[in-house]
PDB file of N, CA and C in Angstrom:
ATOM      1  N   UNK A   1      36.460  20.457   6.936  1.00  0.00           N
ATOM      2  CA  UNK A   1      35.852  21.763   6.792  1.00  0.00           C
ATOM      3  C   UNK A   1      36.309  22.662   7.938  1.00  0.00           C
ATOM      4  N   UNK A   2      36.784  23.837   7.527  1.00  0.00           N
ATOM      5  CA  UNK A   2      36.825  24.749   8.753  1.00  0.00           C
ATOM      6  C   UNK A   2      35.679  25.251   9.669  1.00  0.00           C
ATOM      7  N   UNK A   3      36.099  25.324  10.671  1.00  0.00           N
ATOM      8  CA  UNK A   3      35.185  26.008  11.335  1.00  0.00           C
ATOM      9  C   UNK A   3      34.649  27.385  10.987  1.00  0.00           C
ATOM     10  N   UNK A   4      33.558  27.633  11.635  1.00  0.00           N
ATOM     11  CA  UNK A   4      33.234  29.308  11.467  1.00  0.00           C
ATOM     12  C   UNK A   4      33.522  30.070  12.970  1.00  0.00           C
ATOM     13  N   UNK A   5      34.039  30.946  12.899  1.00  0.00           N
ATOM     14  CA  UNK A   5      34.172  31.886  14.210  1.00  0.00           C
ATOM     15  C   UNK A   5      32.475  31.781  14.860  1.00  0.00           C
ATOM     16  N   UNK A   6      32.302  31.596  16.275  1.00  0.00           N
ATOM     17  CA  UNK A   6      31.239  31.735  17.111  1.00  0.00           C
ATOM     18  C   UNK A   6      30.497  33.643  16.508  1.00  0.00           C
ATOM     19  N   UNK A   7      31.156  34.444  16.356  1.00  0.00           N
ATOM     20  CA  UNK A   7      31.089  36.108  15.491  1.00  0.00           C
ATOM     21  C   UNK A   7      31.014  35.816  14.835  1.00  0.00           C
ATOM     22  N   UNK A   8      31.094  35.427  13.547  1.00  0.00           N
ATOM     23  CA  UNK A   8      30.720  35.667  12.485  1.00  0.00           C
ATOM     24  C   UNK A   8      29.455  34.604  11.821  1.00  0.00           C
ATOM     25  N   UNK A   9      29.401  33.433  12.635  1.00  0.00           N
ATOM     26  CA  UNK A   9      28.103  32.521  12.766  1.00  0.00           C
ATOM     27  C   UNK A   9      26.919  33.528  13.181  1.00  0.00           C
ATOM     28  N   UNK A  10      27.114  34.513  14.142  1.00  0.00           N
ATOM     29  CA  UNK A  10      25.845  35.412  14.479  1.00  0.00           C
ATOM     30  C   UNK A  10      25.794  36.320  13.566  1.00  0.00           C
ATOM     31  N   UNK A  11      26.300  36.790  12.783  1.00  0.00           N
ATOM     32  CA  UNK A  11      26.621  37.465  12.024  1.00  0.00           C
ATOM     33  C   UNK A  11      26.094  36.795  10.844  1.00  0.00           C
ATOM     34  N   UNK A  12      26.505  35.609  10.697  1.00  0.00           N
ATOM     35  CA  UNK A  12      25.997  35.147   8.872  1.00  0.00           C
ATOM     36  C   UNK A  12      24.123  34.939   9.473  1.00  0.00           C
ATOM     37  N   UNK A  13      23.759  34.453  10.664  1.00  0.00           N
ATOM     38  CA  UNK A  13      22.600  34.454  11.528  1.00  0.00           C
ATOM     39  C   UNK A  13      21.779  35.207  10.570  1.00  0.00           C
ATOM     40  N   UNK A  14      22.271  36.504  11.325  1.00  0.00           N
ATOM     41  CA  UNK A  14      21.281  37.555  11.070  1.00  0.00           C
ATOM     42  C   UNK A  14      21.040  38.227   9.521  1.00  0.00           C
ATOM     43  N   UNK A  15      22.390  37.713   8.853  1.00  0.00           N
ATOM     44  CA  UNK A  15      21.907  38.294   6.880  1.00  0.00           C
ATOM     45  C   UNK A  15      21.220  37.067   6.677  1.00  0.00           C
ATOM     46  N   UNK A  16      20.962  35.879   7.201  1.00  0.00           N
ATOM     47  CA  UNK A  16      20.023  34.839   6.715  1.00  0.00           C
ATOM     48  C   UNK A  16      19.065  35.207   6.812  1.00  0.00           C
ATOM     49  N   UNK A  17      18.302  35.735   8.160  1.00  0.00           N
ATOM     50  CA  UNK A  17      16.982  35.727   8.861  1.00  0.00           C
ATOM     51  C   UNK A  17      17.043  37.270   8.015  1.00  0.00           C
ATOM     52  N   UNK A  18      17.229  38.308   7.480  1.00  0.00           N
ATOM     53  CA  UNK A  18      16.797  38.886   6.937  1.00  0.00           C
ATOM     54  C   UNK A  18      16.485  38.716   5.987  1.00  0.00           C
ATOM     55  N   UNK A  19      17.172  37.878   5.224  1.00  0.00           N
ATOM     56  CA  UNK A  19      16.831  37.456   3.295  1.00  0.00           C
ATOM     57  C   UNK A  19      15.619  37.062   3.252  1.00  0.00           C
ATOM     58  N   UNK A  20      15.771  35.585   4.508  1.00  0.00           N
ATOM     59  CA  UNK A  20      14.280  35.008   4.310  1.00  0.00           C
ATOM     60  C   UNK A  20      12.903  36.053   4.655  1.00  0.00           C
ATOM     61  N   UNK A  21      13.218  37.125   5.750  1.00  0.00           N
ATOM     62  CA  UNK A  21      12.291  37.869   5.885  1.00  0.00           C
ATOM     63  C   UNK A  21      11.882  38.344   4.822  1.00  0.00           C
ATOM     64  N   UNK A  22      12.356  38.273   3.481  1.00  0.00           N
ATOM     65  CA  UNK A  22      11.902  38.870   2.119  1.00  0.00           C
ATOM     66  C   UNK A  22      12.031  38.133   1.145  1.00  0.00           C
ATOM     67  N   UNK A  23      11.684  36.462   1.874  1.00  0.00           N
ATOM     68  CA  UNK A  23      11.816  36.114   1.014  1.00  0.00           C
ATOM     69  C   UNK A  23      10.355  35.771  -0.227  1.00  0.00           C
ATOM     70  N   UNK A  24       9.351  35.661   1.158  1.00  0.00           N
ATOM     71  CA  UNK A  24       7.488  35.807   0.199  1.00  0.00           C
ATOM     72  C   UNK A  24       7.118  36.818  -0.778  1.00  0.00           C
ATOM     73  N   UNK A  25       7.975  38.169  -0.575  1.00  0.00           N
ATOM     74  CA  UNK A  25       7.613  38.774  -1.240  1.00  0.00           C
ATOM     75  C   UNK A  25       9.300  39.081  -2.452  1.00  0.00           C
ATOM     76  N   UNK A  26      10.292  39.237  -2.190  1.00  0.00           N
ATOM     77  CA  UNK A  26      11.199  38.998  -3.390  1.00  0.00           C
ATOM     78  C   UNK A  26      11.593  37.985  -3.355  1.00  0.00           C
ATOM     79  N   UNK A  27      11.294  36.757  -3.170  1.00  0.00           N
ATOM     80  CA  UNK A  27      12.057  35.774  -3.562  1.00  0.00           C
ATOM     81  C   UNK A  27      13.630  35.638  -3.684  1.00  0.00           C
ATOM     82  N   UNK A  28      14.808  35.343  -4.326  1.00  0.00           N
ATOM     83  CA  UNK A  28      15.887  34.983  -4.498  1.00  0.00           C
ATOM     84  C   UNK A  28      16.029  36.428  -5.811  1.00  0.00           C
ATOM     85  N   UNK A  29      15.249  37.107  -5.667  1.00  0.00           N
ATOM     86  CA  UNK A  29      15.826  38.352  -6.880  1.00  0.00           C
ATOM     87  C   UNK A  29      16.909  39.116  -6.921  1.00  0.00           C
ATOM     88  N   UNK A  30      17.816  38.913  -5.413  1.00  0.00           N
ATOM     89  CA  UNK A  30      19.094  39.314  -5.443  1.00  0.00           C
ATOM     90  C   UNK A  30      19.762  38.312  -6.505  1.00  0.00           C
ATOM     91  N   UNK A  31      19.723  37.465  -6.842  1.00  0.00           N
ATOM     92  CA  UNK A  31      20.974  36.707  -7.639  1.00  0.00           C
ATOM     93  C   UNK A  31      20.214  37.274  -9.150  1.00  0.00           C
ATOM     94  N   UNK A  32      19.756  38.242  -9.737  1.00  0.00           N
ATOM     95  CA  UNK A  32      18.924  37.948 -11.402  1.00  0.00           C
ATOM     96  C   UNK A  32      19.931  39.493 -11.536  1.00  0.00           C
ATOM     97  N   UNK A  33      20.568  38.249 -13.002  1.00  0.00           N
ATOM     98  CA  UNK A  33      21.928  39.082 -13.651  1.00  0.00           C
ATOM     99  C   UNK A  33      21.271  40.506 -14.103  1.00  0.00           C
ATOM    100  N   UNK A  34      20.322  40.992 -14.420  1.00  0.00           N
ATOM    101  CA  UNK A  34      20.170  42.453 -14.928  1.00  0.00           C
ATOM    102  C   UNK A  34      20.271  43.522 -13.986  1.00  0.00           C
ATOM    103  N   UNK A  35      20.377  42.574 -12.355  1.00  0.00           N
ATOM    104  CA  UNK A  35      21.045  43.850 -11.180  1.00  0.00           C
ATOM    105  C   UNK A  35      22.491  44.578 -12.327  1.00  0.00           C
ATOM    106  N   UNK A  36      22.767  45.624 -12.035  1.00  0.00           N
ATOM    107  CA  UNK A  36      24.095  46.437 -12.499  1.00  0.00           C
ATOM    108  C   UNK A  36      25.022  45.983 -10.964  1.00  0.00           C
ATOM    109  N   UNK A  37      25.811  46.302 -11.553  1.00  0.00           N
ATOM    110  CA  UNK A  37      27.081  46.363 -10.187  1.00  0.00           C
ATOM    111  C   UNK A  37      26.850  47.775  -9.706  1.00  0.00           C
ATOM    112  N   UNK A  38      26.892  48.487 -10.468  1.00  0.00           N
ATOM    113  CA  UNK A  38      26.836  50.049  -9.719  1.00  0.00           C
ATOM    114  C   UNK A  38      25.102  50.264  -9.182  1.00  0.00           C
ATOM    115  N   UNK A  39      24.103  49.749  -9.546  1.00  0.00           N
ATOM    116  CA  UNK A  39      23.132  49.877  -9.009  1.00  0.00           C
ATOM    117  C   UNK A  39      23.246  48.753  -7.326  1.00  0.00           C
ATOM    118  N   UNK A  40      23.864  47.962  -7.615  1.00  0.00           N
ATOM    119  CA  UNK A  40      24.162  47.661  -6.240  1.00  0.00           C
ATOM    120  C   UNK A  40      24.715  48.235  -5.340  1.00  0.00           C
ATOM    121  N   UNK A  41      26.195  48.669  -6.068  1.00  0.00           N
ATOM    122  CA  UNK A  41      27.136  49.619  -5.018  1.00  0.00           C
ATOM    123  C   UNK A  41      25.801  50.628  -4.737  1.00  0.00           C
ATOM    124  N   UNK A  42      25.579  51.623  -5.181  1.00  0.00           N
ATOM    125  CA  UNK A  42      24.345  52.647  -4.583  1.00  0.00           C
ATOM    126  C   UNK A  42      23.620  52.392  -3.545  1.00  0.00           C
ATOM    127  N   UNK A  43      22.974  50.887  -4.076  1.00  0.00           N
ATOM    128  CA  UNK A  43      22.574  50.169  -2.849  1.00  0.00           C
ATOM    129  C   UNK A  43      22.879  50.126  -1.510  1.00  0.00           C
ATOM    130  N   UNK A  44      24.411  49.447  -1.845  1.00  0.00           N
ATOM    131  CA  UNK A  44      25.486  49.927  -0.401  1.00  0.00           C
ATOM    132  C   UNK A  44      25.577  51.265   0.154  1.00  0.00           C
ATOM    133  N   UNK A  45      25.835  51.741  -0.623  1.00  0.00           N
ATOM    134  CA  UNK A  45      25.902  53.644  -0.333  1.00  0.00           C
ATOM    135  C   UNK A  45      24.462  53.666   0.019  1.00  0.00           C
ATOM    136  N   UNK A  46      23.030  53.734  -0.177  1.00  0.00           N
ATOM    137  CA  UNK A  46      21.972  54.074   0.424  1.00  0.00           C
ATOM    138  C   UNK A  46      22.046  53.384   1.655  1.00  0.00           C
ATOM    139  N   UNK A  47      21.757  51.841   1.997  1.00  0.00           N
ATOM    140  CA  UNK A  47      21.684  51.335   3.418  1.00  0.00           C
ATOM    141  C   UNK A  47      22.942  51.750   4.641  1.00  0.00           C
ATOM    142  N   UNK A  48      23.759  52.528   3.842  1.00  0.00           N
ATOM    143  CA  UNK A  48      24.651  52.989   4.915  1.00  0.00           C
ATOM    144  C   UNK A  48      24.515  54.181   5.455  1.00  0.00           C
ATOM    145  N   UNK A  49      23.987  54.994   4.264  1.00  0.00           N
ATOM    146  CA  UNK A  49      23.353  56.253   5.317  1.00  0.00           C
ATOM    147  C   UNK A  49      22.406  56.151   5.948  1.00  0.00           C
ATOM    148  N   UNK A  50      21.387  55.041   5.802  1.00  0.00           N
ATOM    149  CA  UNK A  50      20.296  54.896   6.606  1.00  0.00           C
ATOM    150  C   UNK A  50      20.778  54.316   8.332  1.00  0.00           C
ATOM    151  N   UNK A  51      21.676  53.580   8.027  1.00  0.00           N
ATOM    152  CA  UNK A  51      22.272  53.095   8.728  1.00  0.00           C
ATOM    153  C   UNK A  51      22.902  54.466   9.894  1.00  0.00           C
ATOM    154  N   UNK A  52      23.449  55.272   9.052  1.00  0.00           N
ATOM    155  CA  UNK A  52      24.122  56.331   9.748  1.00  0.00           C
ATOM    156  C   UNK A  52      23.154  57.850  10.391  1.00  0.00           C
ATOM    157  N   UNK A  53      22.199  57.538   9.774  1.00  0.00           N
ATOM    158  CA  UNK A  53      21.139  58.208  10.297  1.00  0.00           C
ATOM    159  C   UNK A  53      20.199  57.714  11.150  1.00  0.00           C
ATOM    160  N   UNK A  54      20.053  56.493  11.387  1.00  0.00           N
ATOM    161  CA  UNK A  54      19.350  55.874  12.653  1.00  0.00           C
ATOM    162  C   UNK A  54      20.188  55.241  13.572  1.00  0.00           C
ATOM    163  N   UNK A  55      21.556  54.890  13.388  1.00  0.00           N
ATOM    164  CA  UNK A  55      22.033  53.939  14.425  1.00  0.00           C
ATOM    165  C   UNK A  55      21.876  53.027  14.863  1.00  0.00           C
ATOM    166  N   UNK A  56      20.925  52.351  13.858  1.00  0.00           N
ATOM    167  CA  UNK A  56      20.075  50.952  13.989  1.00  0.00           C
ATOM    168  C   UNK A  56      21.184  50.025  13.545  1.00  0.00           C
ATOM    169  N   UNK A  57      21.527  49.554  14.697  1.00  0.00           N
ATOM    170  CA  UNK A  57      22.201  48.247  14.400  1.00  0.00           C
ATOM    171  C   UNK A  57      22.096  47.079  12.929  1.00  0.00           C
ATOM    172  N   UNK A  58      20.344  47.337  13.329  1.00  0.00           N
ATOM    173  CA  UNK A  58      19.849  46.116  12.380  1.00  0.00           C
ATOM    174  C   UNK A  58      20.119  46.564  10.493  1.00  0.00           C
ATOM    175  N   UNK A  59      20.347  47.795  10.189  1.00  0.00           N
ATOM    176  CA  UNK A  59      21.215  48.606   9.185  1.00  0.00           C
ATOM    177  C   UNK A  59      22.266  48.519   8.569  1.00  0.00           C
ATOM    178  N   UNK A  60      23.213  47.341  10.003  1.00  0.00           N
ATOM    179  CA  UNK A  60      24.308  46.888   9.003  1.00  0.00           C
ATOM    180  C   UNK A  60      24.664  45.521   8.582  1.00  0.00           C
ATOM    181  N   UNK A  61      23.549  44.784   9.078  1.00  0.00           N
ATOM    182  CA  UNK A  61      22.459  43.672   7.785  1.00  0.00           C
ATOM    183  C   UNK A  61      22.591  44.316   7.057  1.00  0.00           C
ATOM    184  N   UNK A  62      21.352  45.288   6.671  1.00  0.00           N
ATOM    185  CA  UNK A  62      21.390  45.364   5.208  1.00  0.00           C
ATOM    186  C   UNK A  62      22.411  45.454   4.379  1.00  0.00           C
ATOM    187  N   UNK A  63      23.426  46.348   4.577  1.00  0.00           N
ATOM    188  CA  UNK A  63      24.738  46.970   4.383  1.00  0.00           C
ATOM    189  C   UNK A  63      25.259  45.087   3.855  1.00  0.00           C
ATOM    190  N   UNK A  64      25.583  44.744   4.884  1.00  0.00           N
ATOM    191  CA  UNK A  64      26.239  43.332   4.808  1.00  0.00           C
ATOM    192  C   UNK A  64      25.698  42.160   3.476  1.00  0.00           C
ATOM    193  N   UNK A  65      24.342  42.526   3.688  1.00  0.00           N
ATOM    194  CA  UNK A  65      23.573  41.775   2.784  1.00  0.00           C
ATOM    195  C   UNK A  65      24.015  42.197   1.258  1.00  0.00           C
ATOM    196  N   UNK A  66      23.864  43.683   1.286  1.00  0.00           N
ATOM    197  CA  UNK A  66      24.212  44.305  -0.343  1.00  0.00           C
ATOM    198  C   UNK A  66      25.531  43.982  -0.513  1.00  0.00           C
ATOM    199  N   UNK A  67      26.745  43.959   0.123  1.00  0.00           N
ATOM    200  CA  UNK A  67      27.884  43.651   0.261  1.00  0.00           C
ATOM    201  C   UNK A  67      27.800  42.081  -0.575  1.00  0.00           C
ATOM    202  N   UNK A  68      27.195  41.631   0.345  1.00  0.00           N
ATOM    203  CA  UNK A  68      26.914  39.962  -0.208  1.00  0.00           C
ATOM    204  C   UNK A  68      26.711  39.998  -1.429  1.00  0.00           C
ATOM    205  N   UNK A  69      25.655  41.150  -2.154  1.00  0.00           N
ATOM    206  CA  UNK A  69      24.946  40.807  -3.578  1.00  0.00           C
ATOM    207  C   UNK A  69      25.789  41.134  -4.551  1.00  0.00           C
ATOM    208  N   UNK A  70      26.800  42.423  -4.426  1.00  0.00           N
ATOM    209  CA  UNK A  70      27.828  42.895  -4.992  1.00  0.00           C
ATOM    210  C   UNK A  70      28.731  41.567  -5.295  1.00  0.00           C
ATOM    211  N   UNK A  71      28.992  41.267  -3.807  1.00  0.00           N
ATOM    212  CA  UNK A  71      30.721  39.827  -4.286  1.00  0.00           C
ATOM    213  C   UNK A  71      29.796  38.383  -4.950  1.00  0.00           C
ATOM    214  N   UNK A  72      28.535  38.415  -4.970  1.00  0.00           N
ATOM    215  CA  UNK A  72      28.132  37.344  -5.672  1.00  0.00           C
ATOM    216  C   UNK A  72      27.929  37.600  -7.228  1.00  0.00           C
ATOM    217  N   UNK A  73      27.471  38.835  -7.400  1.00  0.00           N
ATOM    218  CA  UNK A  73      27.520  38.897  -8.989  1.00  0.00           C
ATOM    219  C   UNK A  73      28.795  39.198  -9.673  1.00  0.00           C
ATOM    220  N   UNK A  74      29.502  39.785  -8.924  1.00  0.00           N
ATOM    221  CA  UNK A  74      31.266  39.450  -9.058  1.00  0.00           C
ATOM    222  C   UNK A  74      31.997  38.574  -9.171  1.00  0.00           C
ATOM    223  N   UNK A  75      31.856  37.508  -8.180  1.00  0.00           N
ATOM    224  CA  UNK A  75      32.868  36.502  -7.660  1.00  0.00           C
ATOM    225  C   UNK A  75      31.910  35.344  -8.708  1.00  0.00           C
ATOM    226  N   UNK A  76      30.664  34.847  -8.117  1.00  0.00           N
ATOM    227  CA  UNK A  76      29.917  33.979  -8.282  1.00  0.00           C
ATOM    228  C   UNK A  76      29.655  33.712  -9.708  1.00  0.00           C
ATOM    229  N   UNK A  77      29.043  35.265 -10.302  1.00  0.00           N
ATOM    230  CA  UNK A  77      28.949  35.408 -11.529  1.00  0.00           C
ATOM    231  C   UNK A  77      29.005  35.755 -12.595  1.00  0.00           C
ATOM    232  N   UNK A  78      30.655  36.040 -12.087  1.00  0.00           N
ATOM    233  CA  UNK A  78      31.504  36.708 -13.062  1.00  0.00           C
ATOM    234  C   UNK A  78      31.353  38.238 -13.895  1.00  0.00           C
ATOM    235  N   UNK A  79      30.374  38.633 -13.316  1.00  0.00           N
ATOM    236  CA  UNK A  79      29.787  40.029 -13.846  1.00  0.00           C
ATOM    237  C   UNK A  79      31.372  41.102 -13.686  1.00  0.00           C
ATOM    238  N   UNK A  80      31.463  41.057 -14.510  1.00  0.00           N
ATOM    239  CA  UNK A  80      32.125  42.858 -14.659  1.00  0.00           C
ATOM    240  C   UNK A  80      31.638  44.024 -14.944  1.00  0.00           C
ATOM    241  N   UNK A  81      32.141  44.881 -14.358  1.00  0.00           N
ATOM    242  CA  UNK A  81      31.404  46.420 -14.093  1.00  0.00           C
ATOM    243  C   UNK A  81      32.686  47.524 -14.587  1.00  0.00           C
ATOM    244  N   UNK A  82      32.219  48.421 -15.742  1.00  0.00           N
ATOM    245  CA  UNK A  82      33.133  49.807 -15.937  1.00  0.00           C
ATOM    246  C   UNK A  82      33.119  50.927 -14.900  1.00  0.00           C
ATOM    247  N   UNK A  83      33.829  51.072 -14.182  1.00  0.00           N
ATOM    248  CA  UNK A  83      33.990  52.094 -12.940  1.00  0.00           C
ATOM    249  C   UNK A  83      34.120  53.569 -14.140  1.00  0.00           C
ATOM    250  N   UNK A  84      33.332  54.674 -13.355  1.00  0.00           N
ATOM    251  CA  UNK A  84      33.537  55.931 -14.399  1.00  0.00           C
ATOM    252  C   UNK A  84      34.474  56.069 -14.906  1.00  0.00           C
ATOM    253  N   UNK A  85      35.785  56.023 -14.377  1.00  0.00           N
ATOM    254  CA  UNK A  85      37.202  56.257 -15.264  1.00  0.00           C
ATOM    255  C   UNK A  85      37.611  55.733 -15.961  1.00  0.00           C
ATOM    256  N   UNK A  86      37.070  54.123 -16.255  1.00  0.00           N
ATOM    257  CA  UNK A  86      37.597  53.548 -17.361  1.00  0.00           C
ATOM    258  C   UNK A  86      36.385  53.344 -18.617  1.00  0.00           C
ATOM    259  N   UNK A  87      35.600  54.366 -18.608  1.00  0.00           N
ATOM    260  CA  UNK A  87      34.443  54.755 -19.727  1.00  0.00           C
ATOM    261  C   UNK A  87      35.232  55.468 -20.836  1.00  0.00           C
TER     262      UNK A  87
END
């Protein structure tokens, strides 16, 4: 098994300890296929301006996290998404 970079171990750290911080009250509802892909991307696009309007570090968790939910219903679960131009 490869190693993980000492960075990016603090890094996967902190999108853990946030998930579980939600996790009593949403549970694992990031992985339930009726998310959209584009309601995620938005997602991304909202926690980044929040992000860019407070400067809160802890902002690009979230960012990272939605990132995460996007390449899992993608990668993981094969979800495909019509981008406006190909409607």
């Amino acid at each position: 098994m490869m190693a993980v970079r000492s960075e990016l171990q603090q890094f996967i750290m902190a999108m853990e300890k946030k998930l579980r911080k939600h996790d009593a009250d949403k549970g694992e509802s990031w992985k339930d296929k009726n998310w959209s892909m584009k309601e995620i991307r938005m997602r991304i696009h909202d926690e980044f301006i929040e992000y860019y309007d407070s400067r809160n570090q802890d902002e690009l968790v979230d960012v990272a996290n939605f990132v995460f939910f996007l390449w899992y219903h993608h990668v993981m679960l094969g979800q495909k998404e019509l981008w406006e131009d190909e409607l």
